[in-house]
C-alpha atoms as a PDB file:
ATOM      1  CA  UNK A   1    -104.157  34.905 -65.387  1.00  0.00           C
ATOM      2  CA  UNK A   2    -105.113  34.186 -61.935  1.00  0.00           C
ATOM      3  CA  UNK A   3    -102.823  33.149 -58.826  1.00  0.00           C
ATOM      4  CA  UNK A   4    -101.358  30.161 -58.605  1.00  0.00           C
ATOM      5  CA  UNK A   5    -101.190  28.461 -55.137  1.00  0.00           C
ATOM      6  CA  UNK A   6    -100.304  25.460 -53.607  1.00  0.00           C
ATOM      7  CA  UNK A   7    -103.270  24.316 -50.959  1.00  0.00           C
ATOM      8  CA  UNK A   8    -102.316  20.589 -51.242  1.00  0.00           C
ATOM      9  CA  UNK A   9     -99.611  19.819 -49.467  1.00  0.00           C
ATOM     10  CA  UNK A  10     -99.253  16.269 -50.773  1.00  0.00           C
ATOM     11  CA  UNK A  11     -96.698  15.380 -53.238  1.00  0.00           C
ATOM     12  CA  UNK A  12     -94.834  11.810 -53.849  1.00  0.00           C
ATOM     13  CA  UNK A  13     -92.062  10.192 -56.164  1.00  0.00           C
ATOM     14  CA  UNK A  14     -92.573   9.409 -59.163  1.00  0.00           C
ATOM     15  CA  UNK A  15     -89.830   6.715 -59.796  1.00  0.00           C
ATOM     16  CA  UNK A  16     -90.478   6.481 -63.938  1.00  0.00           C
ATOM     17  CA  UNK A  17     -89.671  10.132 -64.144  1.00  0.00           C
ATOM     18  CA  UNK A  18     -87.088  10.270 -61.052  1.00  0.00           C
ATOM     19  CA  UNK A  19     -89.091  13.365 -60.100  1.00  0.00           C
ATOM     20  CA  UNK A  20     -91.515  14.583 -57.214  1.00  0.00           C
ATOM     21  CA  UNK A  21     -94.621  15.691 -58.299  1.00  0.00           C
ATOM     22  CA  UNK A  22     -96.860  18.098 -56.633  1.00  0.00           C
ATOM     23  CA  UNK A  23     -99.929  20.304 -57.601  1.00  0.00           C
ATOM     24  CA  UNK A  24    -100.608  23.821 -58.111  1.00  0.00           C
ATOM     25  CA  UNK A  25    -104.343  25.562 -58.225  1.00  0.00           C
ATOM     26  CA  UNK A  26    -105.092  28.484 -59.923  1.00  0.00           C
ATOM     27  CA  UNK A  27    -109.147  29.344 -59.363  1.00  0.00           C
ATOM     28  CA  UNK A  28    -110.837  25.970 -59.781  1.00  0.00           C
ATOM     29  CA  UNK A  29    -107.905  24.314 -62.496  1.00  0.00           C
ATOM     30  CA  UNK A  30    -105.335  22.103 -60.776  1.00  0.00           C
ATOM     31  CA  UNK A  31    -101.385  21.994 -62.140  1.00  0.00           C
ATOM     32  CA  UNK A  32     -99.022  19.461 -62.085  1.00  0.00           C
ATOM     33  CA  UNK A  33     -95.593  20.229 -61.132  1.00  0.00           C
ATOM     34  CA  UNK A  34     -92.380  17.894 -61.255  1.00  0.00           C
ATOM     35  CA  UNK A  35     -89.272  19.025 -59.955  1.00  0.00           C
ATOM     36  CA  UNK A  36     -86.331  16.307 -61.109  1.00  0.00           C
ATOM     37  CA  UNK A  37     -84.003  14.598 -59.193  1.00  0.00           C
ATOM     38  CA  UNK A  38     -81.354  16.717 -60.383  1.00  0.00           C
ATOM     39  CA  UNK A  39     -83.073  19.941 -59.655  1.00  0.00           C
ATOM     40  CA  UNK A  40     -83.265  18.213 -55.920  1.00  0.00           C
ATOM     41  CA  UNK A  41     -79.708  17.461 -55.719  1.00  0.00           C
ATOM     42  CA  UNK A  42     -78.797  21.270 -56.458  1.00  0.00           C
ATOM     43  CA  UNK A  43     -80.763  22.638 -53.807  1.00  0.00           C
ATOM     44  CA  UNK A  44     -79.441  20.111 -51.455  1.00  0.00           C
ATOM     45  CA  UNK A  45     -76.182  18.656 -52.659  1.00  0.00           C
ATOM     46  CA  UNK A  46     -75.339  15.781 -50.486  1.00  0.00           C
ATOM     47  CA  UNK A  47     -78.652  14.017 -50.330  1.00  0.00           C
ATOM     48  CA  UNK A  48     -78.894  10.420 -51.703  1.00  0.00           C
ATOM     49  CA  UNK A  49     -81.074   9.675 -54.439  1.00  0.00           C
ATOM     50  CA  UNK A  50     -83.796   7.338 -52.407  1.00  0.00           C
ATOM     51  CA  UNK A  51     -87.499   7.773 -52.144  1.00  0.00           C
ATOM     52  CA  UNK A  52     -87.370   9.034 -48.739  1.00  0.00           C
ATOM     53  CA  UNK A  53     -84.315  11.273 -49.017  1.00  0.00           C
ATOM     54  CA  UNK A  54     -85.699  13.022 -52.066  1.00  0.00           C
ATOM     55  CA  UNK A  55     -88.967  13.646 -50.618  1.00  0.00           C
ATOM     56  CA  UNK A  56     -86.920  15.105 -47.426  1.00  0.00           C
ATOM     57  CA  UNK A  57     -85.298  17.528 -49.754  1.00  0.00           C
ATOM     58  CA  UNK A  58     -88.397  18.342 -51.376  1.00  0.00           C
ATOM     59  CA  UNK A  59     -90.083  19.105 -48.356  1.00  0.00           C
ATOM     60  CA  UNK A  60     -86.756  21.309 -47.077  1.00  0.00           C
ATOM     61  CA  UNK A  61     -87.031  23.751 -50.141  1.00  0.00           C
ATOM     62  CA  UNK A  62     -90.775  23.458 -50.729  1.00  0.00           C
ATOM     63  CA  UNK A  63     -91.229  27.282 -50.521  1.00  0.00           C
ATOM     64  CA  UNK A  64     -87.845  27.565 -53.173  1.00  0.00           C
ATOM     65  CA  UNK A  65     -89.706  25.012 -55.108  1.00  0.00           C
ATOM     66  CA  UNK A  66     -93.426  26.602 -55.036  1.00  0.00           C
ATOM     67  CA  UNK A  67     -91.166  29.940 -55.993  1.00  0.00           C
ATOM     68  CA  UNK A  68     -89.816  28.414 -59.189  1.00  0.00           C
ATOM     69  CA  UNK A  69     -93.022  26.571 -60.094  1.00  0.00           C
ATOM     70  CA  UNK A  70     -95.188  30.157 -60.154  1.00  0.00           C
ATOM     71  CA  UNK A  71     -92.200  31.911 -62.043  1.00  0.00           C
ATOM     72  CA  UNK A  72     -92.747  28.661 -64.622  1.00  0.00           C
ATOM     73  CA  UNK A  73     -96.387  29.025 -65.026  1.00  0.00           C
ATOM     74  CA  UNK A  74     -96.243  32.920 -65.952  1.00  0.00           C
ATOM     75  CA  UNK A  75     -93.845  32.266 -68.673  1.00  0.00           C
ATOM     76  CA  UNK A  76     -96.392  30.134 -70.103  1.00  0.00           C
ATOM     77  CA  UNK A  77     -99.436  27.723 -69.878  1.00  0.00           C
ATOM     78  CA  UNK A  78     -99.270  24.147 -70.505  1.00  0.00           C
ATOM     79  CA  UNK A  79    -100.455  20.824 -68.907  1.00  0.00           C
ATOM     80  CA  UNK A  80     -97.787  19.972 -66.323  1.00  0.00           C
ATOM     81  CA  UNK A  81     -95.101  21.586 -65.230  1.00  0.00           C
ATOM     82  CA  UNK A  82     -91.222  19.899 -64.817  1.00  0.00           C
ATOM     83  CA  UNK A  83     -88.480  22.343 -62.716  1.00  0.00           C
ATOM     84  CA  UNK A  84     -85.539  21.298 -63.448  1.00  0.00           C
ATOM     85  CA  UNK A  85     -81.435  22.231 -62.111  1.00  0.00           C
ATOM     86  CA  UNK A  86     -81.722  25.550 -64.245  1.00  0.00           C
ATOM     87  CA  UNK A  87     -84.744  26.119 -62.497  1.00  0.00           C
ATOM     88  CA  UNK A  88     -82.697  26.844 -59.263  1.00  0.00           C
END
C-alpha cells in the first residue's frame, strides 16, 4: 500500500449527495473522497448548510479532513471514499 496524498486542491459540492467531494492519489491511482454535510456540521457547528458555507468549512478543516480520509483508506480499499460525523 502506497501513500495517499492530496496534490489537488480542488474539491466542490455535490448537492445529490449533500457532500464535498475531493480526491486523493496514491502512486498514479486517483481516490474519491466525500465528506457529508453532517460530518461538516460537527467540525464546525454553527455553519449553515449552503454551497458556499460548506465549502468554507471544508476548506477550514481540510488538514482534519485529509487526516480522516488516509485513516479510511488503510482500513480498506474501495472505489470512493464517504467520511462521515463518526469520522470526526
Amino acid at each position: 500500500m502506497g501513500v495517499l496524498n492530496f496534490p489537488n486542491q480542488s474539491r466542490f459540492f455535490d448537492p445529490t449527495r449533500r457532500a464535498v467531494r475531493f480526491w486523493g492519489h496514491d502512486s498514479s491511482m486517483e481516490w474519491s473522497f466525500f465528506v457529508t454535510e453532517d460530518a461538516l456540521k460537527r467540525l464546525q457547528p454553527r455553519i449553515a448548510r449552503d454551497e458556499e458555507s460548506l465549502l468554507d468549512a471544508f476548506d477550514t478543516n481540510r488538514i482534519k479532513i485529509y487526516a480522516a480520509a488516509m485513516k479510511a483508506y488503510k482500513r480498506e480499499r474501495k472505489g470512493s471514499y464517504e467520511l462521515s460525523a463518526t469520522d470526526f
